[in-house]
Protein backbone atom coordinates (compact mmCIF):
# COMPACT_ATOMS: atom_id res chain seq x y z
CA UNK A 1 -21.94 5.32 -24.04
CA UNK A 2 -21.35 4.06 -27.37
CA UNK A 3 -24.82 1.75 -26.86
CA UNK A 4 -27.06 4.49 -26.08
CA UNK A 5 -27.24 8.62 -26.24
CA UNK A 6 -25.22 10.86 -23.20
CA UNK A 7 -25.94 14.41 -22.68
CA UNK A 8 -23.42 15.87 -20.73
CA UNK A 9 -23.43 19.64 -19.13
CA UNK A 10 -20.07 21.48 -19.26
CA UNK A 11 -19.87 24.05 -16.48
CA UNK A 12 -17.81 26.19 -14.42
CA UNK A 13 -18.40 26.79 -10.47
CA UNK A 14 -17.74 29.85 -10.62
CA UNK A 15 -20.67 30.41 -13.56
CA UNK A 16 -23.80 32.54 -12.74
CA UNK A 17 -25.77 31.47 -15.56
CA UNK A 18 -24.39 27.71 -14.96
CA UNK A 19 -26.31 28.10 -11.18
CA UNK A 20 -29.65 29.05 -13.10
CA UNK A 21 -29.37 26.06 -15.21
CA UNK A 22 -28.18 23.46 -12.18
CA UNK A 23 -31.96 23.00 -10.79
CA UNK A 24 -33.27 23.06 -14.22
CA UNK A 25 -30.93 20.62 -15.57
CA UNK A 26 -31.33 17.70 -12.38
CA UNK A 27 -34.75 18.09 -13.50
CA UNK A 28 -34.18 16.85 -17.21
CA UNK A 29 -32.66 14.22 -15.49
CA UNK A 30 -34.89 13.09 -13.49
CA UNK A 31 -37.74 12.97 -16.35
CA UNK A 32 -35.66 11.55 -18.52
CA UNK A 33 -34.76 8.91 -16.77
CA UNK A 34 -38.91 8.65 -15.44
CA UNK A 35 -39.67 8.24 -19.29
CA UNK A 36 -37.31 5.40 -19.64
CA UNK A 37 -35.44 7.56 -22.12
CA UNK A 38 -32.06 6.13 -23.75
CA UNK A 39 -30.06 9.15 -23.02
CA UNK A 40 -27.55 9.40 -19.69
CA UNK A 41 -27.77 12.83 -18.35
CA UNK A 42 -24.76 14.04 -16.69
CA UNK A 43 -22.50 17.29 -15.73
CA UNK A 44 -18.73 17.97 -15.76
CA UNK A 45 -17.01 20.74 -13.88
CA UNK A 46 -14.89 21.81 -17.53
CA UNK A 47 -12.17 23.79 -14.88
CA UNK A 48 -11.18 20.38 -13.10
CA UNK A 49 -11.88 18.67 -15.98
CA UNK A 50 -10.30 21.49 -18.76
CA UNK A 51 -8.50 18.66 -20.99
CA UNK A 52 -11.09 17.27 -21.99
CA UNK A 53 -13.65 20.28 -22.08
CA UNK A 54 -10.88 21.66 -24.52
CA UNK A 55 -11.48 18.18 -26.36
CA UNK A 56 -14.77 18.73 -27.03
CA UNK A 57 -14.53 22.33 -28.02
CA UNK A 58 -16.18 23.70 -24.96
CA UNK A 59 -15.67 27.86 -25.38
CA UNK A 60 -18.29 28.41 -22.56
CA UNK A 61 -20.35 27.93 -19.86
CA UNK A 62 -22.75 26.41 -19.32
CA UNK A 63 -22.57 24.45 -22.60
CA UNK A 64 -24.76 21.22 -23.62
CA UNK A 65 -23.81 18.61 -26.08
CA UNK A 66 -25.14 15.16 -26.58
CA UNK A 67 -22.84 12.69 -27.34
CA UNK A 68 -23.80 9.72 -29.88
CA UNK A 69 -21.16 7.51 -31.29
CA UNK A 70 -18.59 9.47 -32.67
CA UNK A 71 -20.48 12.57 -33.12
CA UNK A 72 -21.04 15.30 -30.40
CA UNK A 73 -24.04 17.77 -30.94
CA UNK A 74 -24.49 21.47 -29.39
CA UNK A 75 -27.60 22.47 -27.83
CA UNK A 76 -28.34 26.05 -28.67
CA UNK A 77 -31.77 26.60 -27.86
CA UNK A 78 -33.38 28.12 -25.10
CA UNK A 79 -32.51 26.52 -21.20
CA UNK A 80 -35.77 25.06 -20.34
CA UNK A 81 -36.49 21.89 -19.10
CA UNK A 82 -38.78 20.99 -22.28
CA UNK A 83 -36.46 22.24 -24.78
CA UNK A 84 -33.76 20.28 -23.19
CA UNK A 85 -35.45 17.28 -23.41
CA UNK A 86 -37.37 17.46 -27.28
CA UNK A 87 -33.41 18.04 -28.35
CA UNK A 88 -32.08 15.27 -26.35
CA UNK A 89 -35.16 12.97 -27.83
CA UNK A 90 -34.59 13.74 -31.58
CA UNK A 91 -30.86 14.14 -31.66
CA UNK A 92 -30.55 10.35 -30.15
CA UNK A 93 -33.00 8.82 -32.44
CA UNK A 94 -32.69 8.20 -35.96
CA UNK A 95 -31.41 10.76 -38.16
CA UNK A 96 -34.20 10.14 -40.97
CA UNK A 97 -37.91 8.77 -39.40
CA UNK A 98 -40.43 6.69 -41.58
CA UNK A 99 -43.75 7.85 -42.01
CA UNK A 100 -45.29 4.44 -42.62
CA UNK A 101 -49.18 6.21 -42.79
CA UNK A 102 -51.14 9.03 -42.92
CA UNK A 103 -52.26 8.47 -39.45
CA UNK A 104 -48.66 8.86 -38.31
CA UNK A 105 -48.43 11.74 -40.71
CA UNK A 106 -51.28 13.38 -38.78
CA UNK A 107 -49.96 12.71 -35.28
CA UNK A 108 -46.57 13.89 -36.65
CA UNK A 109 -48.37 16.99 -37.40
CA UNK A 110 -50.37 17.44 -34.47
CA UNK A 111 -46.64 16.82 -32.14
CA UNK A 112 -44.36 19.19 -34.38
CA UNK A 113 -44.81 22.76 -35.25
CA UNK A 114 -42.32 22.73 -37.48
CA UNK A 115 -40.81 19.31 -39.74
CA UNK A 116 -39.72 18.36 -43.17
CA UNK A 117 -40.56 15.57 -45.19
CA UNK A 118 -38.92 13.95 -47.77
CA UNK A 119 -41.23 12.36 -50.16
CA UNK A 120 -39.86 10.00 -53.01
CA UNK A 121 -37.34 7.22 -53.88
CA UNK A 122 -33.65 7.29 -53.88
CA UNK A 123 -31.66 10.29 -55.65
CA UNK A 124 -29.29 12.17 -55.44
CA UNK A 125 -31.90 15.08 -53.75
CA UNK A 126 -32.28 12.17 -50.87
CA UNK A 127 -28.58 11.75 -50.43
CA UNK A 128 -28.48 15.77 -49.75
CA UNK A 129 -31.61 15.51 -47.57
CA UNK A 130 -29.79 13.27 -45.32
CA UNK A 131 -26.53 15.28 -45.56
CA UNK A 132 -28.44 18.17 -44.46
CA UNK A 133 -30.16 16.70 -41.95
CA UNK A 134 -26.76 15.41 -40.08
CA UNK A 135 -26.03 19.00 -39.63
CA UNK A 136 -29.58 20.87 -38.94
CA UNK A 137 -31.06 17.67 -36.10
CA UNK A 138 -29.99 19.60 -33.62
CA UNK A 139 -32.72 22.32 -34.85
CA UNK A 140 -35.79 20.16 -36.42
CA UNK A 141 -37.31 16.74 -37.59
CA UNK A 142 -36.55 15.16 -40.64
CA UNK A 143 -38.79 12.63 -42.11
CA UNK A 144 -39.00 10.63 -45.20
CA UNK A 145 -42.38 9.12 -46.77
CA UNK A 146 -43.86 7.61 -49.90
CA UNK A 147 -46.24 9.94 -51.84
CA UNK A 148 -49.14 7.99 -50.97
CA UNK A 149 -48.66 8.33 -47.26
CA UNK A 150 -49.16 11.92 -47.33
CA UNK A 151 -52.84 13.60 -47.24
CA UNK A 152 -54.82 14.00 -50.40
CA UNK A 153 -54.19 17.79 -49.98
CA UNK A 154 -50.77 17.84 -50.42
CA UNK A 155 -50.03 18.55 -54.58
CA UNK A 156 -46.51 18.34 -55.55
CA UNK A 157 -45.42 19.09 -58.68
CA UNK A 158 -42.80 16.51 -58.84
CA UNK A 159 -41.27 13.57 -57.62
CA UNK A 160 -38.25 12.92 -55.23
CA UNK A 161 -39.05 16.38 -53.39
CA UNK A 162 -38.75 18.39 -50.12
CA UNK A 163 -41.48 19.39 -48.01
CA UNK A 164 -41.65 21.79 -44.83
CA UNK A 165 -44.73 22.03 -43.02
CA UNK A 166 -45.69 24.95 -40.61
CA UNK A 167 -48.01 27.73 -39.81
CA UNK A 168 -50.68 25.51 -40.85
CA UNK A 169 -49.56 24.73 -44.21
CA UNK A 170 -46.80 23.62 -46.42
CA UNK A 171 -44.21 24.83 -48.55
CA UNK A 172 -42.16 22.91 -51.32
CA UNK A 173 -38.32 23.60 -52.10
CA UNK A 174 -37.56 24.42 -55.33
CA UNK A 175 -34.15 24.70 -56.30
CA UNK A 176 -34.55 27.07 -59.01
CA UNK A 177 -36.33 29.82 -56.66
CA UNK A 178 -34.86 28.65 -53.54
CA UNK A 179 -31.52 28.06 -53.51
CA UNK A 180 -29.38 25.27 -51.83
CA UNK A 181 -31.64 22.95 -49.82
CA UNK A 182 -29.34 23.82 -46.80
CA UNK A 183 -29.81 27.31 -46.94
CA UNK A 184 -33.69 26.79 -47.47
CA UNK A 185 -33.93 24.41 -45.12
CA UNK A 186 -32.31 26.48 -42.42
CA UNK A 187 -34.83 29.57 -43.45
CA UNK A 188 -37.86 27.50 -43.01
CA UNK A 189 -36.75 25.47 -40.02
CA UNK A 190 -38.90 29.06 -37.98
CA UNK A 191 -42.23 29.30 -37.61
CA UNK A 192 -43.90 32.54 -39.61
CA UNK A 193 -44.55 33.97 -36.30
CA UNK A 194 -42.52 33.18 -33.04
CA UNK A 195 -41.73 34.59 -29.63
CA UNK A 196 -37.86 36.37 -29.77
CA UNK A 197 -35.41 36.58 -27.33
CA UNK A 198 -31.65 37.15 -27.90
CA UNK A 199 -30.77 33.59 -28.98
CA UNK A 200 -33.62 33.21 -31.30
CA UNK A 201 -32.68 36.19 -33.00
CA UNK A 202 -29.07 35.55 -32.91
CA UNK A 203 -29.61 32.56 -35.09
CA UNK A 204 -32.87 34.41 -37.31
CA UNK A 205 -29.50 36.49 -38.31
CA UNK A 206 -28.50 33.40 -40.99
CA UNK A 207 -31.71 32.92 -42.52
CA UNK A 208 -31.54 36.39 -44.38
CA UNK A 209 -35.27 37.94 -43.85
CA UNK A 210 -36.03 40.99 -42.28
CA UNK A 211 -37.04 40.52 -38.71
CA UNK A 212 -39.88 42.06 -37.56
CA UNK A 213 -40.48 42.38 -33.84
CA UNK A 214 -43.35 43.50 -31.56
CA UNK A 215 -41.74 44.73 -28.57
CA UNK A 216 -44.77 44.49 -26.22
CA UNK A 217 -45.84 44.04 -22.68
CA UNK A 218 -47.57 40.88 -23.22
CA UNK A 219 -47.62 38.36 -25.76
CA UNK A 220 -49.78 39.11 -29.38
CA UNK A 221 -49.97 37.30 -32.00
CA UNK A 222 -52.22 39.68 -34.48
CA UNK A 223 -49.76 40.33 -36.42
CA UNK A 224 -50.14 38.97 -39.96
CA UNK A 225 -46.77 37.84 -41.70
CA UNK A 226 -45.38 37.04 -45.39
CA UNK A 227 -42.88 35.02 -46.32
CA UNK A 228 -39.99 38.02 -46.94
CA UNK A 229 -40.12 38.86 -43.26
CA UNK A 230 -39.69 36.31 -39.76
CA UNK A 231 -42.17 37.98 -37.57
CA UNK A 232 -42.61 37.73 -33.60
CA UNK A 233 -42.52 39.57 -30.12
CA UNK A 234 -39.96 40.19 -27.59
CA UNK A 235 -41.52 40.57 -23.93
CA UNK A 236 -40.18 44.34 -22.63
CA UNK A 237 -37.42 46.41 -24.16
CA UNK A 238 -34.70 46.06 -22.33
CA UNK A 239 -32.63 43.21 -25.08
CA UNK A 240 -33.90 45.32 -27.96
CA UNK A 241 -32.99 48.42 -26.45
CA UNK A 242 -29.15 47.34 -25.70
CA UNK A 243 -29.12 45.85 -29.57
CA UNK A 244 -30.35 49.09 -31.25
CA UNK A 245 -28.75 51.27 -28.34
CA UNK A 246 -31.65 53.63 -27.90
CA UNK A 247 -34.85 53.74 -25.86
CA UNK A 248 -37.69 52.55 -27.36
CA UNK A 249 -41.13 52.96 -26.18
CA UNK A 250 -43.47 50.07 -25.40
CA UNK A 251 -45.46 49.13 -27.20
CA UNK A 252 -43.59 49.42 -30.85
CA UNK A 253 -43.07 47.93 -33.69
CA UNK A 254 -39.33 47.39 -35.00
CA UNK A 255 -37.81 45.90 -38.17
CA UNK A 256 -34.44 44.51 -38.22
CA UNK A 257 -31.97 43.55 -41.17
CA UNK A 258 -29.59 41.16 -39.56
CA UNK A 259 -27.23 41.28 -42.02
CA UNK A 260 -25.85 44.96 -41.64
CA UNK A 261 -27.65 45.63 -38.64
CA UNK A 262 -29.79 48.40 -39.67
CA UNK A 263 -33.39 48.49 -38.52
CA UNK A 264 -36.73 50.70 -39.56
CA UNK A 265 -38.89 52.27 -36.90
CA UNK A 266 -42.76 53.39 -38.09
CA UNK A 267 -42.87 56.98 -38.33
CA UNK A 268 -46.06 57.17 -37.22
CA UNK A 269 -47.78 54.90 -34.39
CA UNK A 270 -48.91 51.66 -35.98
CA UNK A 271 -53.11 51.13 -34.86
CA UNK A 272 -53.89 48.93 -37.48
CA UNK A 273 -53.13 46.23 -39.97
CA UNK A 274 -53.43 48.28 -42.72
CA UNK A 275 -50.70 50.83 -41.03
CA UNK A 276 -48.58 47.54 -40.42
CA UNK A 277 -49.08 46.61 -43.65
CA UNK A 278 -48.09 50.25 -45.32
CA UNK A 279 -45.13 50.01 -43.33
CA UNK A 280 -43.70 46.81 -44.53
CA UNK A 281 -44.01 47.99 -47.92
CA UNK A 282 -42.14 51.00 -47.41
CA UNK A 283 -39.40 48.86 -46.41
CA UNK A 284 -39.59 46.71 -48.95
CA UNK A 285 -39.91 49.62 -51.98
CA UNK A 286 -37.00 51.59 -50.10
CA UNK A 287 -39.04 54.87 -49.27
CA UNK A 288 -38.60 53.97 -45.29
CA UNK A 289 -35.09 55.21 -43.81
CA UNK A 290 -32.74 52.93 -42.35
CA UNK A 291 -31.04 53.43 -39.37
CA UNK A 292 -28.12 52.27 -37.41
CA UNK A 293 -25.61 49.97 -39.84
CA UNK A 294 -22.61 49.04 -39.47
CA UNK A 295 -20.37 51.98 -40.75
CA UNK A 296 -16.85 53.04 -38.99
CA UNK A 297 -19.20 55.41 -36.89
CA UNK A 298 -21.71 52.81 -35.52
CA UNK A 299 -18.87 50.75 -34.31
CA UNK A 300 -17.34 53.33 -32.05
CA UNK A 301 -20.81 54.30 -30.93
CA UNK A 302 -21.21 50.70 -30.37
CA UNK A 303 -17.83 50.28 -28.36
CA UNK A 304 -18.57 53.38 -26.45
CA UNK A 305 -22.24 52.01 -25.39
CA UNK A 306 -21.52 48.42 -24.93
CA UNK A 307 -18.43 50.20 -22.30
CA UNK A 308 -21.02 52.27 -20.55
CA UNK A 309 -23.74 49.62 -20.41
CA UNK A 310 -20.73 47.44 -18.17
CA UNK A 311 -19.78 50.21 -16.07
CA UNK A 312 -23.79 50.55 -15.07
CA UNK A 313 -24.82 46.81 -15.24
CA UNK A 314 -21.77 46.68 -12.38
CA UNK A 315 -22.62 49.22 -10.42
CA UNK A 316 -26.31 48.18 -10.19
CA UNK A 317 -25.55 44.85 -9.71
CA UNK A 318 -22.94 45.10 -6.80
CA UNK A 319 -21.93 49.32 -6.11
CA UNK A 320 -18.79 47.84 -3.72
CA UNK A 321 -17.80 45.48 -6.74
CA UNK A 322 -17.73 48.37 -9.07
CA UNK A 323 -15.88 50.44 -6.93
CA UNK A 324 -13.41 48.23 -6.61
CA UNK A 325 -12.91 47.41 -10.10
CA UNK A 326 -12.65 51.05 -11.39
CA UNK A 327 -12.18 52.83 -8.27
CA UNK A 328 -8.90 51.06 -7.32
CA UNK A 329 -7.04 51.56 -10.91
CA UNK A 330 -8.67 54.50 -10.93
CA UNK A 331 -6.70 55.42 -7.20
CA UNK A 332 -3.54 53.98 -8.09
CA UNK A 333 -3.25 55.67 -11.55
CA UNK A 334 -4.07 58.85 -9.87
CA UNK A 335 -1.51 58.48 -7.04
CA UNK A 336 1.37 57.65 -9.96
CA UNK A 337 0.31 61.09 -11.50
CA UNK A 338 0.47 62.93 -8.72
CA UNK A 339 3.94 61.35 -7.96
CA UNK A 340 5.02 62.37 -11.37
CA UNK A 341 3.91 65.74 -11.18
CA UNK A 342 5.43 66.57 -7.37
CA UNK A 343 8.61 65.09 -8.57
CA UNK A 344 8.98 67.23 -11.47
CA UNK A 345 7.93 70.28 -8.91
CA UNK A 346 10.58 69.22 -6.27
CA UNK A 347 13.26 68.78 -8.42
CA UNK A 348 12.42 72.21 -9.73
CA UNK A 349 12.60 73.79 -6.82
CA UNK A 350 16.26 71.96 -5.71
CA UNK A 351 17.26 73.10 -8.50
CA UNK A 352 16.47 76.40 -9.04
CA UNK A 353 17.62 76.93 -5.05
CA UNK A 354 20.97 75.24 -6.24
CA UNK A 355 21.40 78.33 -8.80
CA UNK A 356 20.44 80.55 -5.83
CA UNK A 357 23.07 79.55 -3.53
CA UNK A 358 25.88 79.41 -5.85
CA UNK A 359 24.63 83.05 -7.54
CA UNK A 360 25.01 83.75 -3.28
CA UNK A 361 28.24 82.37 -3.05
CA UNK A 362 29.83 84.14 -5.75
CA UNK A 363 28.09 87.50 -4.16
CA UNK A 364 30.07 86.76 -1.18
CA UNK A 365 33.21 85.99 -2.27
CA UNK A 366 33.40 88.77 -4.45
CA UNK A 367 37.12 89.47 -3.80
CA UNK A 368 38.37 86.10 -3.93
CA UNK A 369 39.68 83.24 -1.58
CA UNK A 370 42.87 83.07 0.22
CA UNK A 371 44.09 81.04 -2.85
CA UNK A 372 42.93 83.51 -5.44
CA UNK A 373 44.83 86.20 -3.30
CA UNK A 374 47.90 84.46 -3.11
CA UNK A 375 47.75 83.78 -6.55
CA UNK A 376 46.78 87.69 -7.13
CA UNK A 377 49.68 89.11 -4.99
CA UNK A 378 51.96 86.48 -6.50
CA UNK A 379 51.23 87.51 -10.01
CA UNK A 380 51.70 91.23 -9.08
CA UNK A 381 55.21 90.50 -8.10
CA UNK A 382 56.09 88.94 -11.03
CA UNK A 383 54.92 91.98 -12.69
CA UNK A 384 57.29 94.24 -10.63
CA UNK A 385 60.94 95.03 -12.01
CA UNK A 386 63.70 93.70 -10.10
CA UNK A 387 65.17 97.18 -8.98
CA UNK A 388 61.56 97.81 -7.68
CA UNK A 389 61.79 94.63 -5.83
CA UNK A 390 64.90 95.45 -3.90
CA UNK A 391 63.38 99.06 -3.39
CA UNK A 392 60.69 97.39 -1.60
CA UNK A 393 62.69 94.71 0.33
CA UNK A 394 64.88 98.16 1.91
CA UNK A 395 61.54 99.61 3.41
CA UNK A 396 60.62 96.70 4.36
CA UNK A 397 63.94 95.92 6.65
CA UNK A 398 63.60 99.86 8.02
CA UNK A 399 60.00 99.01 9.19
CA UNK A 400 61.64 96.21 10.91
C-alpha cells in the first residue's frame, strides 16, 4: 500500500445506493487493473469492519477514498465509472506535473477541460500553489511550466503567476481583484457552462456566483454565460423542484444564490438571448424579486415539505412499508387514547353510581339502625326523671 495508490469503497449491505454503485465499481476495477494502473481497487463492508471505517472518518455510504501514503482523499464527484477512474489517476500521481513543451501543453489541453498552470520560478506564490493544490487534487490538475513552454498567445502581465484554462480560453489570478488563490482557484476549478445535478450544485454553493440553471428536457447548451454567474442544465424538474419546493414548468429558466438560498424566476417566458440577457441584468441591478431565503418562515416551510416529501417518497416506493411505519404508531397511539379516555369515563360512572347508592342507603334507613335506636331509646331514658322511671316500671309489672 505504501508503494503504490489503493482506492478502497466503504459500504454498508444494507445500502441501496451502495447496490447501484457495486456493478459500477467491479468495473473500475477491472479497467484499472486492464490499463496497468498503480492503484489497488478494493471494498470494505464499514458495519463488520466499523473500527476502522470510524478511523477513516467514514459518515456514509457508499463512500470512496484513495489512500496514498499517509494521506486519504474523498471522492465527491459523480458515481460513474469514468469519473471514478480520472480521480483515481490524478490523485495517485504527482501532486504538481511538468509541462516540459508546448506540445505537451497542447495535448494537456486537448485531455483536460479544465487545469491550472503555474508558470514561473520559485516564490512564495509557488509554495501556495502547491499548498493549494494538496487540498483541491481531488477536484482538478495542477501543472507547473516555464514561460516559454506556453503558446505565443498566452500574455501575462507578470512573472511567477497562476493560470486557469477553460471554456476555450484562459484566465489569470490576480490577487488584488481576486482574492486568496484558494478561494479563486476553487471558483474557476467549473467550467462556464456545465451539466447540474444535486452534487454539482451542492459544491457550486462555495464558489459564491449565482447559479443559473436550464431546467430542460434535453440537454442545451445556447446559453451564453459571464463570469458573475456558473451557468448549466439540470435534465427534468424533479431535484430542482424538491430544492425550491414548488412546481416548476419545463422548460424554465431559474437563478439560484447559494448562499441564502433565494432564487429569481423570469417573469415573463424567456425566447431569446436578448430576454436571457435582460433578465440577468435585472438580477444583477436588483429590480428582479427574490424569492425563497432563508428567514424563520422558510425553514418551517422547509421542515414541513421535506416531512411531506418522506411520507410520499414512502408510500410510492413501498405502500405496505409506509403503512407500517406510520400506520402502526399511528394504531398504538390511538389505542392509548382511547384507553385514557374510557378510563376517565368508567371511573366516572363508578363513581357517580357510588354517590347513588349511598344517597339510596341513607333513603332507606331513614329511621336509623338497631344501634342508632338503642342508642335513641337509651338517651330518652336518661332524659326521664327518676319518679317517672319508677311510674313506668309499675305499669310495666301490671301488664305483666
Amino acid at each position: 500500500i505504501q508503494r503504490t495508490a489503493l482506492e478502497v469503497c466503504f459500504y454498508a449491505p444494507w445500502c441501496g445506493h451502495c447496490k447501484k454503485l457495486e456493478p459500477v465499481w467491479n468495473e473500475v476495477g477491472i479497467e484499472m487493473k486492464n490499463m496497468g494502473s498503480p492503484v489497488r481497487v478494493g471494498k470494505m463492508d464499514a458495519t463488520s469492519f466499523s473500527s476502522i471505517a470510524s478511523e477513516f472518518g467514514v459518515r456514509g455510504y457508499p463512500t470512496i477514498k484513495l489512500l496514498k501514503g499517509d494521506l486519504a482523499y474523498n471522492y465527491r464527484g459523480p458515481r460513474t465509472k469514468d469519473d471514478i477512474i480520472e480521480f483515481a489517476n490524478r490523485v495517485a500521481g504527482p501532486l504538481i506535473r511538468p509541462l516540459p513543451s508546448q506540445h505537451m501543453f497542447e495535448h494537456v489541453r486537448k485531455r483536460h477541460r479544465v487545469f491550472f498552470v503555474y508558470v514561473g520560478g520559485e516564490s512564495p506564490l509557488k509554495e501556495k500553489y502547491i499548498e493549494v493544490a494538496s487540498e483541491l487534487i481531488v477536484y482538478t490538475y495542477f501543472f507547473s511550466a516555464s514561460e516559454d513552454m506556453l503558446p505565443e498567445y498566452l500574455t501575462l502581465p507578470e512573472l511567477p503567476a497562476v493560470v486557469v484554462f477553460k471554456d476555450g480560453t484562459y484566465f489569470v489570478y490576480d490577487e488584488y481583484e481576486d482574492g486568496d488563490l484558494s478561494s479563486w482557484i476553487n471558483r474557476e476549478r467549473f467550467q462556464g457552462y456545465l451539466t447540474v445535478d444535486g452534487f454539482t450544485l451542492y459544491e457550486l454553493g462555495d464558489t459564491g456566483k449565482l447559479v443559473a440553471i436550464a431546467v430542460i428536457d434535453d440537454k442545451n447548451s445556447s446559453v451564453e454565460h459571464t463570469r458573475d454567474f456558473q451557468f448549466g442544465h439540470m435534465d427534468g424538474n424533479d431535484y430542482i423542484n424538491s430544492l425550491l419546493m414548488d412546481d416548476l414548468t419545463i422548460p424554465t429558466i431559474v437563478v439560484l444564490n447559494t448562499s441564502n438560498q433565494q432564487y429569481f424566476l423570469p417573469d415573463r417566458h424567456i425566447e431569446n438571448t436578448e430576454d436571457m440577457v435582460q433578465f440577468i441584468n435585472n438580477i444583477l441591478d436588483g429590480t428582479a424579486e427574490a424569492q425563497g431565503g432563508d428567514g424563520v418562515l422558510q425553514r418551517i416551510k422547509r421542515i414541513v415539505y421535506d416531512a411531506k416529501s418522506t411520507v410520499v417518497s414512502v408510500f410510492k416506493s413501498s405502500p405496505l412499508l409506509g403503512c407500517f411505519l406510520f400506520g402502526l404508531p399511528l394504531g398504538v397511539i390511538s389505542i392509548m387514547c382511547y384507553g385514557i379516555c374510557t378510563a376517565d369515563t368508567d371511573g366516572g360512572v363508578d363513581e357517580h353510581e357510588a354517590v347513588k347508592k349511598e344517597n339510596s342507603d341513607r333513603e332507606l334507613t331513614d329511621d336509623g339502625s338497631e344501634e342508632e335506636k338503642e342508642e335513641e331509646k337509651n338517651g330518652k331514658y336518661a332524659e326521664l326523671s327518676d319518679g317517672e322511671l319508677k311510674q313506668k316500671d309499675l305499669l310495666e309489672k301490671k301488664k305483666d
